[in-house]
Protein backbone atom coordinates (compact mmCIF):
# COMPACT_ATOMS: atom_id res chain seq x y z
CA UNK A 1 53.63 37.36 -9.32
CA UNK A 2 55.18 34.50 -8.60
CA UNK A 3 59.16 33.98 -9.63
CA UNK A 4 60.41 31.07 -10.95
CA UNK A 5 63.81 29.08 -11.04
CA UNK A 6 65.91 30.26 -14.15
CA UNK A 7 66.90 26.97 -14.69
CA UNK A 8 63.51 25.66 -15.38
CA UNK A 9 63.42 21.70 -15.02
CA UNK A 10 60.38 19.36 -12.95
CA UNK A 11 59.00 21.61 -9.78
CA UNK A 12 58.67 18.92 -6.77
CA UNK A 13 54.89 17.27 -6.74
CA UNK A 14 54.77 17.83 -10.28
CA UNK A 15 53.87 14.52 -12.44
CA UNK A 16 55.55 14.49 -15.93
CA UNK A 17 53.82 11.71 -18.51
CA UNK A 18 55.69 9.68 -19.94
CA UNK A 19 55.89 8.80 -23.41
CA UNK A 20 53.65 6.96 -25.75
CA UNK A 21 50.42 5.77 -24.70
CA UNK A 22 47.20 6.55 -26.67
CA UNK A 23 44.79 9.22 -26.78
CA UNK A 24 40.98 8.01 -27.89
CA UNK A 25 40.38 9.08 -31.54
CA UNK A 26 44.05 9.64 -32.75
CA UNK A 27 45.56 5.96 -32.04
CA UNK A 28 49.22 6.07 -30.73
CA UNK A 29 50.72 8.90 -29.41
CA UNK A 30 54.61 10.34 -30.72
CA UNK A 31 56.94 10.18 -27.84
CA UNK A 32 57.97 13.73 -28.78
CA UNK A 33 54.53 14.73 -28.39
CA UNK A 34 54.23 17.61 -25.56
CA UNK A 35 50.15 18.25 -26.37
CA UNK A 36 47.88 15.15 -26.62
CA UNK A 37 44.31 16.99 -26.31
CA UNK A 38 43.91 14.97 -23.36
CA UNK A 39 41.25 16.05 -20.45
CA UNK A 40 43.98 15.81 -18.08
CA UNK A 41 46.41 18.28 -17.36
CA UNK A 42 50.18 17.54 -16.87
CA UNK A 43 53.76 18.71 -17.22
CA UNK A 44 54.96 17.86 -20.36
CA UNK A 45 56.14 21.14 -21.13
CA UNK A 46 59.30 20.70 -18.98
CA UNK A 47 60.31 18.33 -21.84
CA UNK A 48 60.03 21.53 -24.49
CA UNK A 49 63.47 21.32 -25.68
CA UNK A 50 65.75 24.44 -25.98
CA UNK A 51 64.74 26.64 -29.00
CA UNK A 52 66.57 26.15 -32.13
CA UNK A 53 69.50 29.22 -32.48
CA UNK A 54 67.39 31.16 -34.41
CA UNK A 55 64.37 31.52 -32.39
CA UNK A 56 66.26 31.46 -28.94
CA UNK A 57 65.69 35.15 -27.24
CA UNK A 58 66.82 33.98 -23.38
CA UNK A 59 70.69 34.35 -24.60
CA UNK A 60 70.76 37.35 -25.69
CA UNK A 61 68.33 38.95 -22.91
CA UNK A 62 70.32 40.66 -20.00
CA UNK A 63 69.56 38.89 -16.72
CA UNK A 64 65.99 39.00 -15.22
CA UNK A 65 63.79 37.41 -13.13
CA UNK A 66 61.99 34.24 -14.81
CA UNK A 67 58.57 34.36 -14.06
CA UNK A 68 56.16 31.32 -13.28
CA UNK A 69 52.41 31.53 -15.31
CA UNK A 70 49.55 32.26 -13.37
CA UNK A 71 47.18 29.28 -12.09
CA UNK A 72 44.25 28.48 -14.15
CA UNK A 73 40.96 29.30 -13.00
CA UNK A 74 40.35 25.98 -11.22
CA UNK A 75 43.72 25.37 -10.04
CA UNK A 76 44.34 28.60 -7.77
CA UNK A 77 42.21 31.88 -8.54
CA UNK A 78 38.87 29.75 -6.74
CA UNK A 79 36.05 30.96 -9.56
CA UNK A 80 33.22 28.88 -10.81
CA UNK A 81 34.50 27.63 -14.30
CA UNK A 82 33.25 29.33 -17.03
CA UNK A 83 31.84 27.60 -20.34
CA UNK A 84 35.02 28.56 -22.19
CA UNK A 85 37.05 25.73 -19.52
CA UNK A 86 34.19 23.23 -20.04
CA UNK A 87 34.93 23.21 -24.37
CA UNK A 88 38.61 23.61 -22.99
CA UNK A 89 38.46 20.03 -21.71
CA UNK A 90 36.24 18.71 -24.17
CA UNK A 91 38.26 20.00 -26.99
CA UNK A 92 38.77 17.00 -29.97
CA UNK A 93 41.61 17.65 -32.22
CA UNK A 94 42.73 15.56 -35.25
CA UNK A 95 46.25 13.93 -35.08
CA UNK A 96 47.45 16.35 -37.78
CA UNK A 97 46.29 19.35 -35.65
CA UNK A 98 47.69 17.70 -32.47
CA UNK A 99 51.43 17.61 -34.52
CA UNK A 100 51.22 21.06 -35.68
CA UNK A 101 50.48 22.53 -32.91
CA UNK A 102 53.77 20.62 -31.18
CA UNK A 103 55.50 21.96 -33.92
CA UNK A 104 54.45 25.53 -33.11
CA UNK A 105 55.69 24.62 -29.49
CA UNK A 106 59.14 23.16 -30.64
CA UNK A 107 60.04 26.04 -33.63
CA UNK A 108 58.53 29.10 -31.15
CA UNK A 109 56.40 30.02 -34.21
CA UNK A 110 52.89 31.48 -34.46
CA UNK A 111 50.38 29.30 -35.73
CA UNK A 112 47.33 30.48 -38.02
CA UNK A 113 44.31 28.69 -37.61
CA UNK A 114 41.87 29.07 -40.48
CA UNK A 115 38.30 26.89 -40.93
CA UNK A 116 34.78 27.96 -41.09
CA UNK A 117 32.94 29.59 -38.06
CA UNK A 118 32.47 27.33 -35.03
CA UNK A 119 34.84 24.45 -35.62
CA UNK A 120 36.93 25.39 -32.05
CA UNK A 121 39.67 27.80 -33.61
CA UNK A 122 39.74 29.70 -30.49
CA UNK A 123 39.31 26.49 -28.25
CA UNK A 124 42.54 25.28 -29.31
CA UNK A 125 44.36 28.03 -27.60
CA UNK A 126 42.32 27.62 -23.91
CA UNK A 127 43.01 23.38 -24.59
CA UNK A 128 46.67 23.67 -24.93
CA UNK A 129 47.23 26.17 -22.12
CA UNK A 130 44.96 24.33 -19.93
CA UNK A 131 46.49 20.96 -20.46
CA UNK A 132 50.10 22.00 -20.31
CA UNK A 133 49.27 24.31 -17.56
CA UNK A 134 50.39 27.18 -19.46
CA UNK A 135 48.62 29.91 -17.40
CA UNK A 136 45.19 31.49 -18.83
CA UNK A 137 45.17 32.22 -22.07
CA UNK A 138 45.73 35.84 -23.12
CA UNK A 139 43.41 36.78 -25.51
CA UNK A 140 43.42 39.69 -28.27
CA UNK A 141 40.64 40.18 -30.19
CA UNK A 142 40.89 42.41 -33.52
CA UNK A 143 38.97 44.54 -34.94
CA UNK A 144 39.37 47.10 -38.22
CA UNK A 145 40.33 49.77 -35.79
CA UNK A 146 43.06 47.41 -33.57
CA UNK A 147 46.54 48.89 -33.53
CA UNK A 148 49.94 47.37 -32.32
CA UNK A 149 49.94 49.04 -29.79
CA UNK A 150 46.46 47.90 -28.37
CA UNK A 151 48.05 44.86 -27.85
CA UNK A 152 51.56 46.12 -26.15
CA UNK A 153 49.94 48.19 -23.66
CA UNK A 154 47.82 51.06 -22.64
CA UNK A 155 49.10 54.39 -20.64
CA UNK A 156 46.31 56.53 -19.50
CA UNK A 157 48.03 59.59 -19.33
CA UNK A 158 44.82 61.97 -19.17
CA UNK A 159 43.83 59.78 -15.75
CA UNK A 160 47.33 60.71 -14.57
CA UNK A 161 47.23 64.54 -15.69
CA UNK A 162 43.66 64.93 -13.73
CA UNK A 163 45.24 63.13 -10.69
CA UNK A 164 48.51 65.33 -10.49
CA UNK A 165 45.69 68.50 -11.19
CA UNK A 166 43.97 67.05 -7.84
CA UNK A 167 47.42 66.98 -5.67
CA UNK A 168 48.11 70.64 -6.78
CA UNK A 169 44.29 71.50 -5.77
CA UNK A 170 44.74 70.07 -2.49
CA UNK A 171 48.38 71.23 -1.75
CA UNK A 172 46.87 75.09 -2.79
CA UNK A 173 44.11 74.84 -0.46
CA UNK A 174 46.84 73.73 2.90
CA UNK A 175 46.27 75.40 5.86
CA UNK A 176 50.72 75.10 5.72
CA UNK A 177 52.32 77.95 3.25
CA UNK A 178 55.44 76.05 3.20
CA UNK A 179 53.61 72.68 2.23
CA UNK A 180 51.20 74.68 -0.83
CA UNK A 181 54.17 76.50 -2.42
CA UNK A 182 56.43 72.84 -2.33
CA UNK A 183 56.18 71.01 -5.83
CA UNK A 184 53.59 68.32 -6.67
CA UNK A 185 55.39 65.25 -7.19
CA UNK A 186 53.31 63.25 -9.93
CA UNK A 187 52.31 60.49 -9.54
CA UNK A 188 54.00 56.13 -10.10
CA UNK A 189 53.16 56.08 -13.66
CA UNK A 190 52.99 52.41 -13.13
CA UNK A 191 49.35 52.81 -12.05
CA UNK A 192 48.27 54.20 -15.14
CA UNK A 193 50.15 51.96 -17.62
CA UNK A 194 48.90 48.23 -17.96
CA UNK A 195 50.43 45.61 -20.24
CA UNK A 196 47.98 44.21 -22.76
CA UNK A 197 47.70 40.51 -24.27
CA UNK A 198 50.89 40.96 -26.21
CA UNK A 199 53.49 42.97 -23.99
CA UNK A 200 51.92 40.07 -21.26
CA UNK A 201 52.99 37.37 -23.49
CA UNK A 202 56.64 38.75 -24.32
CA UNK A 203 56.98 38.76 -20.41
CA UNK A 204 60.19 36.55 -19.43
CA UNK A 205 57.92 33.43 -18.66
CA UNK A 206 59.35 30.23 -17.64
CA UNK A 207 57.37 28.56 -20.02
CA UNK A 208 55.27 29.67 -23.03
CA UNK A 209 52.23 31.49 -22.22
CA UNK A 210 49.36 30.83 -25.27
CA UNK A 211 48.44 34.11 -26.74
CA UNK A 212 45.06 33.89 -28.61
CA UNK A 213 45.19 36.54 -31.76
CA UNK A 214 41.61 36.08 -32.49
CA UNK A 215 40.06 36.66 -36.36
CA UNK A 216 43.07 38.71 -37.24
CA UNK A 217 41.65 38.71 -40.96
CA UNK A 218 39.23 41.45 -39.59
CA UNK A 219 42.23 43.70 -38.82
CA UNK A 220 44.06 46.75 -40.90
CA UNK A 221 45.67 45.45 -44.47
CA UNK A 222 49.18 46.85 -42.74
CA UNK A 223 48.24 45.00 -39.09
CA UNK A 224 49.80 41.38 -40.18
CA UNK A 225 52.91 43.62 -41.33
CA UNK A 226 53.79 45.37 -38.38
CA UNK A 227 53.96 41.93 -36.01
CA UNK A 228 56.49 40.90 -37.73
CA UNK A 229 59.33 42.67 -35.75
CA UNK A 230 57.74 41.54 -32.64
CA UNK A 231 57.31 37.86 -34.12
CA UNK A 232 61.05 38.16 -35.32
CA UNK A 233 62.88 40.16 -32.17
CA UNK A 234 60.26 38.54 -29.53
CA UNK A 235 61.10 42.38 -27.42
CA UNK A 236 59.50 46.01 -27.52
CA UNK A 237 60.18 49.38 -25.82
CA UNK A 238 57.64 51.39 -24.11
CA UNK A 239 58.92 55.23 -24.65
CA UNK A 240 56.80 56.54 -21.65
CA UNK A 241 59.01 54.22 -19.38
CA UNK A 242 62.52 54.40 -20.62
CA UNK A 243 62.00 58.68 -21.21
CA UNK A 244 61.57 58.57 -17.06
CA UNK A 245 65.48 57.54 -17.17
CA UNK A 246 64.45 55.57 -14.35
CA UNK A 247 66.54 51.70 -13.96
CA UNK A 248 62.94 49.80 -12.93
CA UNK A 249 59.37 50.61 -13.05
CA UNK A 250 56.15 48.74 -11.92
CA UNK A 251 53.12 48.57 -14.30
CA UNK A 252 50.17 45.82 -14.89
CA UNK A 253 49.36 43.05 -16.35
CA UNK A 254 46.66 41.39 -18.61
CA UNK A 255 46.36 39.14 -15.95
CA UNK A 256 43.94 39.82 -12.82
CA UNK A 257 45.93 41.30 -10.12
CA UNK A 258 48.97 40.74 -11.82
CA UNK A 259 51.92 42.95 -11.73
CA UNK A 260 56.13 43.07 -13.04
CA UNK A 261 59.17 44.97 -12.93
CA UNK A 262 60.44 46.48 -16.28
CA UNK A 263 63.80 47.62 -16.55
CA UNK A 264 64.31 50.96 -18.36
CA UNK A 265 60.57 50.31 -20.24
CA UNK A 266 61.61 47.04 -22.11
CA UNK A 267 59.58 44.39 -22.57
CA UNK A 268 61.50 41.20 -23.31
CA UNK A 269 60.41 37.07 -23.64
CA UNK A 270 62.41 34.31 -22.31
CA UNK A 271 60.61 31.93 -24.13
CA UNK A 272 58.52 33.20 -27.00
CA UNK A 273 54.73 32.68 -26.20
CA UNK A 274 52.32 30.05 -28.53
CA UNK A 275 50.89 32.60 -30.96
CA UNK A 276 47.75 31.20 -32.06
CA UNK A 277 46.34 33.37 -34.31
CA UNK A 278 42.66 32.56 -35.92
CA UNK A 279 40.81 33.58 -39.47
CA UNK A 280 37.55 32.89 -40.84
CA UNK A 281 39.83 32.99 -44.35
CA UNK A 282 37.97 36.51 -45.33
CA UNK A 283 41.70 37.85 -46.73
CA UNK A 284 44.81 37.08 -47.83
CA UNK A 285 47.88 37.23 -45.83
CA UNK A 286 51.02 38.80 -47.19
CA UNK A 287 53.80 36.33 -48.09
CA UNK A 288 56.57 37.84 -45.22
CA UNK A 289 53.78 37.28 -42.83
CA UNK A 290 52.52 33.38 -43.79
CA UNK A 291 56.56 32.55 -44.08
CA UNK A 292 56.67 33.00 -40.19
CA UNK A 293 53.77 31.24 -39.26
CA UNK A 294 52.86 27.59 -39.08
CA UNK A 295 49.56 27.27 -40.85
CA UNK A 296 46.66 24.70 -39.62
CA UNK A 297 43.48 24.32 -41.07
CA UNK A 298 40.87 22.95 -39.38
CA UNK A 299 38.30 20.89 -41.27
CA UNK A 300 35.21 20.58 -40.90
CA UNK A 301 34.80 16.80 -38.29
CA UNK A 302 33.67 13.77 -40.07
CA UNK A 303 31.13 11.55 -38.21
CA UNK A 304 33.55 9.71 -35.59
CA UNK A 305 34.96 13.17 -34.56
CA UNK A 306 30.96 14.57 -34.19
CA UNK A 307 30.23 11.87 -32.37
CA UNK A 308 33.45 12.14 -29.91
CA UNK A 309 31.83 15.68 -29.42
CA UNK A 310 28.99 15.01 -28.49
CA UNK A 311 29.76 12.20 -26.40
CA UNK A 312 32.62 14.12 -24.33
CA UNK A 313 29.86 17.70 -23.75
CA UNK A 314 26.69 14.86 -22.81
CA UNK A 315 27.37 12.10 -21.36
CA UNK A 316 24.84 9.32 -22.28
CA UNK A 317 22.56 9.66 -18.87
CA UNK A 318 21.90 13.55 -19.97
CA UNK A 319 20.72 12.89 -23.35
CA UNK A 320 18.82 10.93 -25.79
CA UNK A 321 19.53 7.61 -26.99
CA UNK A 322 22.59 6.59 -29.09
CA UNK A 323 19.78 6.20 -31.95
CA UNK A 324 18.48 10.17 -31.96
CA UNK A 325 22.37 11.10 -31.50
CA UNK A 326 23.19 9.48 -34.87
CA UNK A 327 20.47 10.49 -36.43
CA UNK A 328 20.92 14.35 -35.44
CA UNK A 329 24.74 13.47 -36.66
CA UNK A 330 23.41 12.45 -39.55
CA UNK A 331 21.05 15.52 -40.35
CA UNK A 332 24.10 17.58 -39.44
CA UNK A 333 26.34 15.63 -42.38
CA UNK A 334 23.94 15.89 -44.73
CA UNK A 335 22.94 19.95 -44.61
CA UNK A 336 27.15 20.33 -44.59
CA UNK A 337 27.77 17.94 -47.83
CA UNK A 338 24.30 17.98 -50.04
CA UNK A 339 22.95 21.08 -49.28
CA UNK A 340 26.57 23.73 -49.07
CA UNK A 341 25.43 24.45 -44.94
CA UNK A 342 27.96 26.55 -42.76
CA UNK A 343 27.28 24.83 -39.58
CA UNK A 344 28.89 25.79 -36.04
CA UNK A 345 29.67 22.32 -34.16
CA UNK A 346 27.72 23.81 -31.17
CA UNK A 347 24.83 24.19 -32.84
CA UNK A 348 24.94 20.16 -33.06
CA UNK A 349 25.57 20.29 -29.26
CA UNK A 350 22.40 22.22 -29.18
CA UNK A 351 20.27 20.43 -30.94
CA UNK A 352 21.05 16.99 -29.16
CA UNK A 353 20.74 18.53 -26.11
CA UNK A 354 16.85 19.99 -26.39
CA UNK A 355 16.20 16.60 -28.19
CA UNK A 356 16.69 14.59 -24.86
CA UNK A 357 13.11 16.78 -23.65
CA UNK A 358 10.88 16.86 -27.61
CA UNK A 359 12.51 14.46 -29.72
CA UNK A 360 9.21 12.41 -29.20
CA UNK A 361 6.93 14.83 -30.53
CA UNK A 362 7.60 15.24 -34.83
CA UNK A 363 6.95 18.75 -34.40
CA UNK A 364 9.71 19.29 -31.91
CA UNK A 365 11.66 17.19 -34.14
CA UNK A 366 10.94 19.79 -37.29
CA UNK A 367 12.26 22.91 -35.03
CA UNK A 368 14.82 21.26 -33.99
CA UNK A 369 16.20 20.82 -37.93
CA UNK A 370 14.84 23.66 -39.13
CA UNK A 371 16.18 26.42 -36.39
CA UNK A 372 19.08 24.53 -33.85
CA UNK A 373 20.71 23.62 -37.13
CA UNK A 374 19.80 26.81 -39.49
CA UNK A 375 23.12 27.13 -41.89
CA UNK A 376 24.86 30.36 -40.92
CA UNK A 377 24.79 30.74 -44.65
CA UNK A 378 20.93 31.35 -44.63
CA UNK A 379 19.89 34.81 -45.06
């Protein structure tokens, strides 16, 4: 993993924007803005000004190694880019969401997303990190069962037991008396212990890196609870680390290949990571917990945002005419407003996109309506 300069500022080939312009759909742009939800990536990050005294964690950290994010997918790790990257880049976001989420940047708070199914909650988090070149997004999905520590890290102790079992086998069975009666020395725990999304995030990063909390209203009634010392400290101990009494250990990363140096098992940010966490609204949040989180809700889009959509996934040459969009828009509108429909903005994507190939024929026309755009509602 790459290390960075502690004191941060524009890397050389780097191309900052500069402030104000426009972005297509929101109308001016704040100078203080750091994310647009522009296609483009670009460095406005290195304006993120210094956290306010409350939320700064890099002063009272001992002295470590900054690190530098990752690469994104198409910038340095050479895969094919996945479906995720493509809504990534086609992302639209309302100018209230857009200042929220620079908010989130400039207090170093968690944000909670709420809004129905499909309207891009998670997509946020892969837009931002992809246009601010944040580093891939490290992504924690929850679940009833999901524990704090699922998302600090994972020690597979009973992989190193059976491997220290195997040395001791092997030393027995020596040909050399002196070499089967030494000790078995176990073996680096750092093989065995791996960082998850959270103990990744809290890493000292240069910059933020975006962790993605996804449908945390599915976790434990208690889950929400015990973030808050993380959210609130932005550090964590791992006890199988500092028991060794050891000054350093290696261990993994969430990220592919990716490794660090912990000192004495503690895991400590530099800058505390974009928490965006997302909820289908199917509970309540405590009041300790919503108090330390910025809350955005995304509606559900209005025709010009729709048609933005579309427009940005299929270009007009790979689709049907401006006419059958609208008119799919306007089917979509209309099941949301008259008829109480819970639809997922991709099934609109879906729909235009077979219509470029049956549109012509009425009963392509009728499947189109009846099953691209059935309300997730609809038993």
């Amino acid at each position: 993993m790459e290390m960075a300069n502690p004191g941060g500022g524009d890397r050389p080939g780097r191309r900052t924007p500069p402030g104000g312009g426009e972005v297509p759909g929101t109308g001016p742009v704040p100078d203080w803005w750091l994310y647009r939800c522009t296609p483009e990536p670009h460095d406005g990050i290195d304006r993120l000004p210094p956290a306010p005294p409350w939320r700064s964690f890099s002063s009272v950290a001992a002295p470590v190694e900054i690190l530098d994010p990752p690469p994104m997918a198409e910038e340095g790790y050479g895969r094919r880019r996945s479906g995720r990257d493509l809504r990534a880049i086609t992302y639209q976001a309302d100018p209230e969401e857009i200042h929220l989420v620079n908010m989130a940047l400039m207090l170093r708070r968690p944000l909670l997303v709420t809004g129905r199914p499909g309207v891009g909650k998670s997509t946020l988090a892969h837009s931002i990190a992809r246009e601010l070149r944040l580093g891939p997004v490290l992504r924690w999905p929850v679940t009833s069962r999901s524990t704090m520590q699922d998302g600090q890290y994972h020690y597979d102790a009973i992989g190193r037991l059976q491997d220290v079992g195997l040395r001791e086998r092997v030393a027995k069975k020596s040909a050399y008396a002196a070499e089967a009666s030494a000790p078995v020395e176990a073996p680096d725990i750092g093989r065995y212990l791996r960082l998850g999304p959270l103990g990744t995030a809290l890493l000292p990063w240069r910059t933020p890196r975006v962790l993605l909390i996804d449908e945390i209203d599915k976790s434990d009634v208690d889950f929400p609870n015990d973030l808050l010392h993380v959210f609130e400290e932005g550090e964590f101990t791992i006890p199988e680390l500092f028991r060794l009494g050891r000054p350093t250990a290696h261990v993994m990363t969430a990220d592919d290949d990716g490794s660090v140096q912990l000192r004495r098992g503690q895991v400590r940010c530099h800058e505390f990571p974009l928490v965006i966490m997302t909820s289908n609204e199917e509970r309540e949040f405590p009041p300790a917990f919503l108090r330390r989180c910025i809350r955005l809700e995304i509606r559900q889009p209005d025709r010009g945002k729709l048609a933005r959509l579309v427009a940005a996934h299929l270009p007009s040459y790979d689709g049907p005419s401006q006419a059958v969009r609208e008119q799919l828009i306007t089917e979509f509108l209309r099941k949301q407003d008259d008829e109480g429909a819970e639809l997922a903005n991709d099934q609109l994507l879906n729909a235009v996109r077979v219509a470029q190939r049956i549109w012509h024929d009425p009963e392509g026309r009728e499947l189109i309506r009846d099953h691209l755009m059935r309300p997730l509602n609809e038993g």
